[in-house]
N, C-alpha and C. Protein backbone atom coordinates (compact mmCIF):
# COMPACT_ATOMS: atom_id res chain seq x y z
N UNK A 1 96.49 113.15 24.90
CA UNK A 1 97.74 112.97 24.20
C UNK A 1 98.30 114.36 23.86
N UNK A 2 99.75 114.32 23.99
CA UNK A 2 100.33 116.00 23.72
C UNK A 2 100.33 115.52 22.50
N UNK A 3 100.60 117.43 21.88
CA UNK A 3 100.85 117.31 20.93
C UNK A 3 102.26 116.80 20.16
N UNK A 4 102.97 117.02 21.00
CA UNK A 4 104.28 115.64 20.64
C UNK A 4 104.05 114.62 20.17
N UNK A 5 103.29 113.86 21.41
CA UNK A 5 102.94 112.32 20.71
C UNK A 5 101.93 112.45 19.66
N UNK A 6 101.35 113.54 19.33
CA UNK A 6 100.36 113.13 18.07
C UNK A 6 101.01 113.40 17.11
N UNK A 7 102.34 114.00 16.84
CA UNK A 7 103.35 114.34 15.88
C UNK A 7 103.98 112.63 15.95
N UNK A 8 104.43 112.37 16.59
CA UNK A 8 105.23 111.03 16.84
C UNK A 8 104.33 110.05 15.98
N UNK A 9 103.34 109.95 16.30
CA UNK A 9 102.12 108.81 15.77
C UNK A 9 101.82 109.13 14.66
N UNK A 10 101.44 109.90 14.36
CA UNK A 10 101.35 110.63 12.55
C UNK A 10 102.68 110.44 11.79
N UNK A 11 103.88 110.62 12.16
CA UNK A 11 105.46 110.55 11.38
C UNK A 11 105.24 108.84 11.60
N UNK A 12 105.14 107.83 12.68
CA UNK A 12 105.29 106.35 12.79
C UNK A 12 103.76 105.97 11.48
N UNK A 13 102.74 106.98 11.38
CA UNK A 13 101.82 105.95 10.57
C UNK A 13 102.55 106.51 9.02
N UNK A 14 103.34 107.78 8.96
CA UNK A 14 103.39 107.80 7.63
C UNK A 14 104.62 106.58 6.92
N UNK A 15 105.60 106.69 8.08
CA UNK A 15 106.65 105.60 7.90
C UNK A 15 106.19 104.06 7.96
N UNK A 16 105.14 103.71 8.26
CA UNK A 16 104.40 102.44 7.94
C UNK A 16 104.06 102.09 7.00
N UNK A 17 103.28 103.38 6.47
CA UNK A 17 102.25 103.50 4.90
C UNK A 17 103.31 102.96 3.73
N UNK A 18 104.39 103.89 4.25
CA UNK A 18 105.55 103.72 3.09
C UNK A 18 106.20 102.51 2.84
N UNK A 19 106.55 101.89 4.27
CA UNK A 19 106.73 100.31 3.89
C UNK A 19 105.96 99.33 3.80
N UNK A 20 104.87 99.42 3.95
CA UNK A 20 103.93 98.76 3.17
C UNK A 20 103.27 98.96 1.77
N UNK A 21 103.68 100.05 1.56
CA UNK A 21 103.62 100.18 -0.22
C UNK A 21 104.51 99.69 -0.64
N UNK A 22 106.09 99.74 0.08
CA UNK A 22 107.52 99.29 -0.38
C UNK A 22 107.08 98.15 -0.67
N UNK A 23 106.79 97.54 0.53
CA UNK A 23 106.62 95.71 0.68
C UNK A 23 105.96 95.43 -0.46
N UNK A 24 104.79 95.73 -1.10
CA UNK A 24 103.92 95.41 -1.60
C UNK A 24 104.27 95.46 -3.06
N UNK A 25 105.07 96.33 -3.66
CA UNK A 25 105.74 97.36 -5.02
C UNK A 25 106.45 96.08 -5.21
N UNK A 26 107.33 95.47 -4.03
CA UNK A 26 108.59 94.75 -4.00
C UNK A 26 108.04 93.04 -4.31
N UNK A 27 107.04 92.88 -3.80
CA UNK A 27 106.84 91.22 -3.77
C UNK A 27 106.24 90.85 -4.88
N UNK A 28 105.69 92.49 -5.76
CA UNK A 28 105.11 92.27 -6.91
C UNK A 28 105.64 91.72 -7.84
N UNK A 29 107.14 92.99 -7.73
CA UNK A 29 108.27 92.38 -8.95
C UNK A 29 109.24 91.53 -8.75
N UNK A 30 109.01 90.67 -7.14
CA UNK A 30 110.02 89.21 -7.16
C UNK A 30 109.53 88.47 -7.96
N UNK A 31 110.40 87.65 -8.61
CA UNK A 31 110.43 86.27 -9.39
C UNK A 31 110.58 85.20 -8.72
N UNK A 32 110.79 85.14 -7.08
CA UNK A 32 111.40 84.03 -6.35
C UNK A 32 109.92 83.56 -5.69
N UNK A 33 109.42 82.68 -5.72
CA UNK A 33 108.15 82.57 -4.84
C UNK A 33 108.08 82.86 -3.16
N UNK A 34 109.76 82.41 -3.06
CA UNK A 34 109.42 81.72 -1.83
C UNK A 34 109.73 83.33 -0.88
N UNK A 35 110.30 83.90 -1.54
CA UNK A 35 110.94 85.57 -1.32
C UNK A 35 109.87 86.61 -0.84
N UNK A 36 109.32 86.55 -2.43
CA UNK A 36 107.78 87.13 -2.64
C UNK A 36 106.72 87.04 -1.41
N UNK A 37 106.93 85.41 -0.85
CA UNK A 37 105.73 85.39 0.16
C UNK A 37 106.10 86.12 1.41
N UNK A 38 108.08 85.83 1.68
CA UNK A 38 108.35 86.50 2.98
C UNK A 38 108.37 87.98 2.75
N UNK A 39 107.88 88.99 1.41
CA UNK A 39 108.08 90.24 1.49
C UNK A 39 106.16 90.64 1.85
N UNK A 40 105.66 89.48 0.91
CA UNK A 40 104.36 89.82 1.43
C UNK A 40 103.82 89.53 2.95
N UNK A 41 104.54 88.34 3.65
CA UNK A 41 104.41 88.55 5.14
C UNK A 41 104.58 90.04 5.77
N UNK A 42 105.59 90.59 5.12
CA UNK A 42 105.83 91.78 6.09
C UNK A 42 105.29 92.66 5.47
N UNK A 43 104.87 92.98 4.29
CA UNK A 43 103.33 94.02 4.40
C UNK A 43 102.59 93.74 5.22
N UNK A 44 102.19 92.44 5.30
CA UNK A 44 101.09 92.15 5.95
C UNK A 44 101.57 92.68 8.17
N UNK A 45 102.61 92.43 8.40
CA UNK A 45 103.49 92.77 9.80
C UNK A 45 102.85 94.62 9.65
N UNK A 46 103.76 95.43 8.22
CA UNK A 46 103.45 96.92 8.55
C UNK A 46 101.99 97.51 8.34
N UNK A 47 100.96 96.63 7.67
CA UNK A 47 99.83 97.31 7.88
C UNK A 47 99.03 96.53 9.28
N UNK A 48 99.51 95.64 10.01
CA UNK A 48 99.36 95.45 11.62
C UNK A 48 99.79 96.65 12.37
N UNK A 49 101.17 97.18 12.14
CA UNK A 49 101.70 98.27 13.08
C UNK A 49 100.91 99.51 12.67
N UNK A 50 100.67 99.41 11.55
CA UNK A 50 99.68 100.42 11.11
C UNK A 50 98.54 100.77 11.64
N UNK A 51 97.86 99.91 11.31
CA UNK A 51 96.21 99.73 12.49
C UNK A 51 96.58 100.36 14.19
N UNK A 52 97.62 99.54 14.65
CA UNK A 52 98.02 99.94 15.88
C UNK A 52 98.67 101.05 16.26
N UNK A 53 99.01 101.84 15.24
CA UNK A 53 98.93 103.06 15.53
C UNK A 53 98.03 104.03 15.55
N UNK A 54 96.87 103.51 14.37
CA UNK A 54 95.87 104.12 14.15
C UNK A 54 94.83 103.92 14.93
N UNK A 55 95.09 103.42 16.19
CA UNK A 55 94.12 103.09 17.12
C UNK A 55 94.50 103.68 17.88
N UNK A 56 95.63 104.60 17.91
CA UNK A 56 95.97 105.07 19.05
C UNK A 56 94.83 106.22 19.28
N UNK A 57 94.70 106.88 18.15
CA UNK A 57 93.98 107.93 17.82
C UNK A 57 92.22 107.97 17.92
């Protein structure tokens, strides 16, 4: 892997990390159940893309 793509993959896992803390910060402080679960689905989506980046490595 160049070092490009290991720059590329490191900037895509840090931009993952972040929306999955987002996601996670966010479904904490919904009041809506049904909201809450579709924000916690997609933590659950960015720490998938996560792993899969981190496998690149």
């Amino acid at each position: 892997m160049t070092t490009k793509e290991l720059l590329y993959v490191e900037d895509a896992l840090g931009h993952e990390k972040f929306m999955k803390c987002c996601s996670k910060d966010t479904a904490a402080m919904l009041k809506d159940a049904s909201l809450s679960a579709y924000i916690e689905s997609l933590e659950k989506k960015h720490e998938e893309i996560y792993n899969k980046f981190l496998n690149l490595l």
